[in-house]
PDB file of N, CA and C in Angstrom:
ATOM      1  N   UNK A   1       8.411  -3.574  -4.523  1.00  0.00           N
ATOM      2  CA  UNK A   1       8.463  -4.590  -3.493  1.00  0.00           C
ATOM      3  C   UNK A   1       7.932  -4.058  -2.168  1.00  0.00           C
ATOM      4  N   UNK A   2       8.476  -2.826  -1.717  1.00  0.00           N
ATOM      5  CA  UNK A   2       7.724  -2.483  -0.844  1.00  0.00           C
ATOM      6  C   UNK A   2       7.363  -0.966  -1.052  1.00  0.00           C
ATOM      7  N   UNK A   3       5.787  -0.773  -0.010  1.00  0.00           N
ATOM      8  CA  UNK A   3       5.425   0.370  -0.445  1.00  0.00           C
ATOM      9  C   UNK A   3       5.986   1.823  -0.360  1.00  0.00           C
ATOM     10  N   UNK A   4       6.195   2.342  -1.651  1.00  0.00           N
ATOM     11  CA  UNK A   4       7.173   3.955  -1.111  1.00  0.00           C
ATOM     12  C   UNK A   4       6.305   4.642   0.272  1.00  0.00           C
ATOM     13  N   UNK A   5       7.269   5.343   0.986  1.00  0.00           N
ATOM     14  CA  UNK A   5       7.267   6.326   1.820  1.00  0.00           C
ATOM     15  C   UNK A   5       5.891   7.182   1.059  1.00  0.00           C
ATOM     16  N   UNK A   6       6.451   8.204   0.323  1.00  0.00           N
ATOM     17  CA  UNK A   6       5.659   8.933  -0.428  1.00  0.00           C
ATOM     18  C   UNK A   6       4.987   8.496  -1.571  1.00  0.00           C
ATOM     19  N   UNK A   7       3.958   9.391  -1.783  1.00  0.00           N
ATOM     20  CA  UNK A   7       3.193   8.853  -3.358  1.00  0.00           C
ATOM     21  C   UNK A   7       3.997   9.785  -4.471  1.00  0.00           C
ATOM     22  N   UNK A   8       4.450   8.894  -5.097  1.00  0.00           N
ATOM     23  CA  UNK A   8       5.459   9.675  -6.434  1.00  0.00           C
ATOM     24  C   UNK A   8       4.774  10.738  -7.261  1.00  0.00           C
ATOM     25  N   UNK A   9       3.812  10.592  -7.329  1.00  0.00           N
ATOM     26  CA  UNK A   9       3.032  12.084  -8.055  1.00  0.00           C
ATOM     27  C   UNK A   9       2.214  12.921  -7.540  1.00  0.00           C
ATOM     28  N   UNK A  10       1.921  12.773  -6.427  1.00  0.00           N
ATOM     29  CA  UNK A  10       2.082  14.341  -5.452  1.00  0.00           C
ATOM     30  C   UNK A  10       2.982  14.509  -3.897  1.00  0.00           C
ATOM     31  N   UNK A  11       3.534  13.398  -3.791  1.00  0.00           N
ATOM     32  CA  UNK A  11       3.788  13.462  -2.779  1.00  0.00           C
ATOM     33  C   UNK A  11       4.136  13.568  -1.030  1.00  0.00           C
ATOM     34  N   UNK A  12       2.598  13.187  -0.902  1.00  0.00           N
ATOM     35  CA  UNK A  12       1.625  13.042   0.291  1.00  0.00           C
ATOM     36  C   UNK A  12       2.842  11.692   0.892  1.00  0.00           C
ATOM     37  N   UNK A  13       2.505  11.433   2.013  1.00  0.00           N
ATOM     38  CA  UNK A  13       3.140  10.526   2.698  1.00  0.00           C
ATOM     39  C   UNK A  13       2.566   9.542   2.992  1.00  0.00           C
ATOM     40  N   UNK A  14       2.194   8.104   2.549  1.00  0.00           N
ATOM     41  CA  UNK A  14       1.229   6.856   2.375  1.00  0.00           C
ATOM     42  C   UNK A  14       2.275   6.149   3.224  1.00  0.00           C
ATOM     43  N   UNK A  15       3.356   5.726   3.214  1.00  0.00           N
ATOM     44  CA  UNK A  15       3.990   4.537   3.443  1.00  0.00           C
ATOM     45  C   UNK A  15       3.496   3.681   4.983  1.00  0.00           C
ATOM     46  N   UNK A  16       3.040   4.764   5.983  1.00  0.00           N
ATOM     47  CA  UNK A  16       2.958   4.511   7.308  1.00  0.00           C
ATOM     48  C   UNK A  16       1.419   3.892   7.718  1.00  0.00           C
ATOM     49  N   UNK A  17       0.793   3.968   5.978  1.00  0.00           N
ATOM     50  CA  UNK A  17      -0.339   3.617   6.163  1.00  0.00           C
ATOM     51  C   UNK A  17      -1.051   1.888   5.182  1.00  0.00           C
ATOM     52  N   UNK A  18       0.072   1.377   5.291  1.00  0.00           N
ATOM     53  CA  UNK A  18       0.180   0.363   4.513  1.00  0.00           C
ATOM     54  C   UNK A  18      -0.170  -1.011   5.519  1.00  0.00           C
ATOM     55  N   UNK A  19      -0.002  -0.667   6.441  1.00  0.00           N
ATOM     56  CA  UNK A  19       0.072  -2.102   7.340  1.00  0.00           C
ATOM     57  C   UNK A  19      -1.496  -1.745   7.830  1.00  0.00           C
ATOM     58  N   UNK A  20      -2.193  -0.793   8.165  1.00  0.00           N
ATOM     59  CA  UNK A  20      -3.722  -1.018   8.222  1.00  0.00           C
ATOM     60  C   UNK A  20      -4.753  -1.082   7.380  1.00  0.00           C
ATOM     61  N   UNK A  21      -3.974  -0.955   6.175  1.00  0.00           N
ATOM     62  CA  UNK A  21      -4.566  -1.300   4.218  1.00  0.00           C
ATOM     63  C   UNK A  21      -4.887  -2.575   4.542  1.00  0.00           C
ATOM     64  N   UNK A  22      -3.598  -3.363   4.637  1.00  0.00           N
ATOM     65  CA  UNK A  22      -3.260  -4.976   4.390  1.00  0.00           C
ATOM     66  C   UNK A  22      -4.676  -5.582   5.615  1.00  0.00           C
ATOM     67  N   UNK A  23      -4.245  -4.925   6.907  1.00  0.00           N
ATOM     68  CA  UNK A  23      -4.744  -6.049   7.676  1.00  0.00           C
ATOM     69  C   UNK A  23      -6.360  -5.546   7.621  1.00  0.00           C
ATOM     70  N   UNK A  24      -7.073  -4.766   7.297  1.00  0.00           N
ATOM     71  CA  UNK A  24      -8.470  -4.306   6.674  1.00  0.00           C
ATOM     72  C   UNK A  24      -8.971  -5.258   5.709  1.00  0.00           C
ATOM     73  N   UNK A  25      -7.923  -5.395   4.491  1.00  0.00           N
ATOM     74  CA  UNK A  25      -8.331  -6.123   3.349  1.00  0.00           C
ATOM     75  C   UNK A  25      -7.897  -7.538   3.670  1.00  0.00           C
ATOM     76  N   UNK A  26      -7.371  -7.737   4.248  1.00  0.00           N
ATOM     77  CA  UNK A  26      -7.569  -9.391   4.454  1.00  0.00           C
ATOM     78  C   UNK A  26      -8.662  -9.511   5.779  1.00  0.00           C
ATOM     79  N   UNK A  27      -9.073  -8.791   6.299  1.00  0.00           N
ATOM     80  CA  UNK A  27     -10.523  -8.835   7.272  1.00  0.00           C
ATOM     81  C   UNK A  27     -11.481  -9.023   6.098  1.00  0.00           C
ATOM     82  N   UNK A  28     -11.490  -9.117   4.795  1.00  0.00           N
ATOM     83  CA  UNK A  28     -12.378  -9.086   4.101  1.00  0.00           C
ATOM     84  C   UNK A  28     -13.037  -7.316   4.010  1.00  0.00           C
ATOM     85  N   UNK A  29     -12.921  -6.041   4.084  1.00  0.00           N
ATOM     86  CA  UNK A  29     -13.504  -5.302   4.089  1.00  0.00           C
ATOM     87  C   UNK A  29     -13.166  -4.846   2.711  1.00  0.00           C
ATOM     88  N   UNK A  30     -14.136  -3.707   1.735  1.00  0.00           N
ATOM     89  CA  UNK A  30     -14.457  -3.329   0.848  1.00  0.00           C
ATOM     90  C   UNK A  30     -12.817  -2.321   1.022  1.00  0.00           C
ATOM     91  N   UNK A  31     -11.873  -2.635  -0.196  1.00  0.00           N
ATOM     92  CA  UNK A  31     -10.875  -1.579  -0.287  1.00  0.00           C
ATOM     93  C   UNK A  31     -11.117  -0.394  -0.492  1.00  0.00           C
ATOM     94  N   UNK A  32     -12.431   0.153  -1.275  1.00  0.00           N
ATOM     95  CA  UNK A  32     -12.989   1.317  -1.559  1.00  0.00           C
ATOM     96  C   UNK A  32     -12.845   2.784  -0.172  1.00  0.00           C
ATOM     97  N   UNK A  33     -14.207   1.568   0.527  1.00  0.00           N
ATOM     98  CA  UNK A  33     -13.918   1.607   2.186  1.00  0.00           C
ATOM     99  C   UNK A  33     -12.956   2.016   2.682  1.00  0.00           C
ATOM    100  N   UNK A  34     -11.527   1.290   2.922  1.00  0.00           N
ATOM    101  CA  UNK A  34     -10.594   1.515   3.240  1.00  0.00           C
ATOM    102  C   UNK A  34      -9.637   2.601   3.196  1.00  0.00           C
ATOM    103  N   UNK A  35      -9.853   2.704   1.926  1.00  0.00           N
ATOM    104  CA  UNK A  35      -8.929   4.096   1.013  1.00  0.00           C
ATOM    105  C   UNK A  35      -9.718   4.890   2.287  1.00  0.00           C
ATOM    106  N   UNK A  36     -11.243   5.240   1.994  1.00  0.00           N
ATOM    107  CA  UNK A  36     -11.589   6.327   2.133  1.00  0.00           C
ATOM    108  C   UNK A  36     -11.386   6.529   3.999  1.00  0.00           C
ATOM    109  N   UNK A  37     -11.423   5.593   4.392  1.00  0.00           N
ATOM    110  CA  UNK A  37     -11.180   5.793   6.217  1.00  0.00           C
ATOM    111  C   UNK A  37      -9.467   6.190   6.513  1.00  0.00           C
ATOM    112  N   UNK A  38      -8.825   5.889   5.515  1.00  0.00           N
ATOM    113  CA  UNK A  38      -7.474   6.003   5.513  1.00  0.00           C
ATOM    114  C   UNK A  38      -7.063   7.361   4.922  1.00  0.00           C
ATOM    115  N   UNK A  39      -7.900   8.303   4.680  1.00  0.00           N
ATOM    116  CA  UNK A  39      -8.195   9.442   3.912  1.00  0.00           C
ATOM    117  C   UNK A  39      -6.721   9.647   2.496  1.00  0.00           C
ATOM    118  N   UNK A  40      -7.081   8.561   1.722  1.00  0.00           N
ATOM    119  CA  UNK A  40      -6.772   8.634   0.671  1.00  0.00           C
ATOM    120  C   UNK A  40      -7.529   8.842  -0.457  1.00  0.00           C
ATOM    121  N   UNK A  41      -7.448  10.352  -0.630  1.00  0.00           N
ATOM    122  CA  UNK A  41      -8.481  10.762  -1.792  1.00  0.00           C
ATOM    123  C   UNK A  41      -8.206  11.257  -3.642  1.00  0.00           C
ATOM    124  N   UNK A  42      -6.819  11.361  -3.182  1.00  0.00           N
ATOM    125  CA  UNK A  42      -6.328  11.371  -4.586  1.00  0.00           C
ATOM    126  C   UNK A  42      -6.013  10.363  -5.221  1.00  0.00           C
ATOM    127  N   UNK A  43      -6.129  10.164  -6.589  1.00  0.00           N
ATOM    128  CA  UNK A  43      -6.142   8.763  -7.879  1.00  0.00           C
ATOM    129  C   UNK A  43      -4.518   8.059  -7.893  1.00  0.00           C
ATOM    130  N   UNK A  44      -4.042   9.542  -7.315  1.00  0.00           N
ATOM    131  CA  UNK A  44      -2.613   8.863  -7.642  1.00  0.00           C
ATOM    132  C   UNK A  44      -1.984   7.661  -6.304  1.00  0.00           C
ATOM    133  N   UNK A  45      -2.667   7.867  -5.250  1.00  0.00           N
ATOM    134  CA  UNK A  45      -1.911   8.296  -3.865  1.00  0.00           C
ATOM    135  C   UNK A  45      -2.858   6.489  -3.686  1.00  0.00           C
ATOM    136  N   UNK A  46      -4.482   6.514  -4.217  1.00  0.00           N
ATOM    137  CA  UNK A  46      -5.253   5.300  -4.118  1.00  0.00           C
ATOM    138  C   UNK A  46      -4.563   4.188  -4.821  1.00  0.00           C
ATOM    139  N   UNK A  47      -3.446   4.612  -6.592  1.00  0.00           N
ATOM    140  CA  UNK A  47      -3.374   3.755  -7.365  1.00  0.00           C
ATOM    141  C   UNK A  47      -1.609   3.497  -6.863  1.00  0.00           C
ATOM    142  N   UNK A  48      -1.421   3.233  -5.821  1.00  0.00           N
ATOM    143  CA  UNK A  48      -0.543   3.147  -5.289  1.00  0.00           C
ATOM    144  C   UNK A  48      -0.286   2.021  -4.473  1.00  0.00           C
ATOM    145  N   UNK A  49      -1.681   2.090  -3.661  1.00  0.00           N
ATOM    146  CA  UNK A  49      -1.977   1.191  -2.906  1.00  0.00           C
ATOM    147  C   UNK A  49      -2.830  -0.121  -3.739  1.00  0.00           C
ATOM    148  N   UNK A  50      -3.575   0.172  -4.441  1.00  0.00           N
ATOM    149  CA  UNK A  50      -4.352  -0.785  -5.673  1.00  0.00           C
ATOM    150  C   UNK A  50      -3.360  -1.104  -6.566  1.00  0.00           C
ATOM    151  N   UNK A  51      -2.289  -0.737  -6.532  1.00  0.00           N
ATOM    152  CA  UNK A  51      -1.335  -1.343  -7.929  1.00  0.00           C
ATOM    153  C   UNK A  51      -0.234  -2.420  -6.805  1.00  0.00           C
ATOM    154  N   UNK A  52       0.072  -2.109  -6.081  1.00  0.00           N
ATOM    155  CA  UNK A  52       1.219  -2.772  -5.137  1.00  0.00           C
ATOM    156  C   UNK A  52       0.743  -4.182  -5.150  1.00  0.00           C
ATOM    157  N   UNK A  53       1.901  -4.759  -5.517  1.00  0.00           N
ATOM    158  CA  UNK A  53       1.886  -5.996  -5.066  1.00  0.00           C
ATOM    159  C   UNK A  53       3.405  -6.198  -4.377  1.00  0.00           C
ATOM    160  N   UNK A  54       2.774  -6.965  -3.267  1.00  0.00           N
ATOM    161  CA  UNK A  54       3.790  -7.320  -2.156  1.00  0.00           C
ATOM    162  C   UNK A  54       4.666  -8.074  -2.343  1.00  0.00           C
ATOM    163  N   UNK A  55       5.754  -8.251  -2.622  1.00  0.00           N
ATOM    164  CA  UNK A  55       6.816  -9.352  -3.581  1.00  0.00           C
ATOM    165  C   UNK A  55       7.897  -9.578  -2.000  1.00  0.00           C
ATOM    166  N   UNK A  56       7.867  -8.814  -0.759  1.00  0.00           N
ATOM    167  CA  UNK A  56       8.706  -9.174   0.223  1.00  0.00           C
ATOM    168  C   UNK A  56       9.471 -10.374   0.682  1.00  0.00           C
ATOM    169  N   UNK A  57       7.830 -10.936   0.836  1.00  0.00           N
ATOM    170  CA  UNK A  57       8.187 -12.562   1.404  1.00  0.00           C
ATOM    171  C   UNK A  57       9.216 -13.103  -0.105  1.00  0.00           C
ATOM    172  N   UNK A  58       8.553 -13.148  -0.971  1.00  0.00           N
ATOM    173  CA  UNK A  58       9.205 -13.770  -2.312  1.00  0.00           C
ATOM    174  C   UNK A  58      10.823 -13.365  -2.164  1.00  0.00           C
ATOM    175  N   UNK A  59      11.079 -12.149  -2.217  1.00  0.00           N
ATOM    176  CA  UNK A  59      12.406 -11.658  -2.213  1.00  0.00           C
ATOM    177  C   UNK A  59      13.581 -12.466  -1.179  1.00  0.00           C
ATOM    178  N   UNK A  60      13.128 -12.184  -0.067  1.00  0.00           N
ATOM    179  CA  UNK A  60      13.248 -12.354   1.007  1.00  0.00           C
ATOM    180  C   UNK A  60      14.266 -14.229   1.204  1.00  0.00           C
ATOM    181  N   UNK A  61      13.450 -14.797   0.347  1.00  0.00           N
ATOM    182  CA  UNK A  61      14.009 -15.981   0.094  1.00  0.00           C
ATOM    183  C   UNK A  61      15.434 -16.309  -0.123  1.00  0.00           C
ATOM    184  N   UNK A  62      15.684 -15.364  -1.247  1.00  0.00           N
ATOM    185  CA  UNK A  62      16.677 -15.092  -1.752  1.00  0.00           C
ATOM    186  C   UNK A  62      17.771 -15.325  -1.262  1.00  0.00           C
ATOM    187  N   UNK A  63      19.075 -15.420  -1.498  1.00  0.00           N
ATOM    188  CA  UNK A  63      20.368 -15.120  -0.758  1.00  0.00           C
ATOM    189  C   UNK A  63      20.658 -14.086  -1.005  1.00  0.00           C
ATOM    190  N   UNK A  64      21.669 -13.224   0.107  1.00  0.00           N
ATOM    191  CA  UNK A  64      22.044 -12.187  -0.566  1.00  0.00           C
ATOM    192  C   UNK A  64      23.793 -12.670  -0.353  1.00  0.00           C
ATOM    193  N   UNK A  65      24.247 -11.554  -1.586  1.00  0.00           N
ATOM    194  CA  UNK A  65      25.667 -11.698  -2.027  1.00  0.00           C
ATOM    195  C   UNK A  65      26.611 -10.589  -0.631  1.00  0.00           C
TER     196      UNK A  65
END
């Protein structure tokens, strides 16, 4: 739901870099691009950000108990 702090298989620190992912790729710019200005160069640390899907708002709806 939301993006980890760290990347689970090496452990680099991504989380702080999630909100200039989002607002890049909805500018329409090439995610490829992005990764690479965001100096995300490892497969694990990229498929992190390419696998996430944002479920917040959805959750969010919710009630809580």
């Amino acid at each position: 739901m939301i993006i980890p702090i760290r990347c689970w298989s090496c452990g680099k620190p991504i989380g702080h870099l999630w909100e200039e992912f989002k607002e890049k790729t909805d500018k329409g710019e090439n995610r490829k691009d992005v990764l690479d200005s965001l100096g995300l160069q490892r497969y694990c640390c990229r498929q992190m950000f390419l696998g996430h899907v944002d479920l917040m708002d959805t959750a969010s709806q919710f009630k809580k108990f």
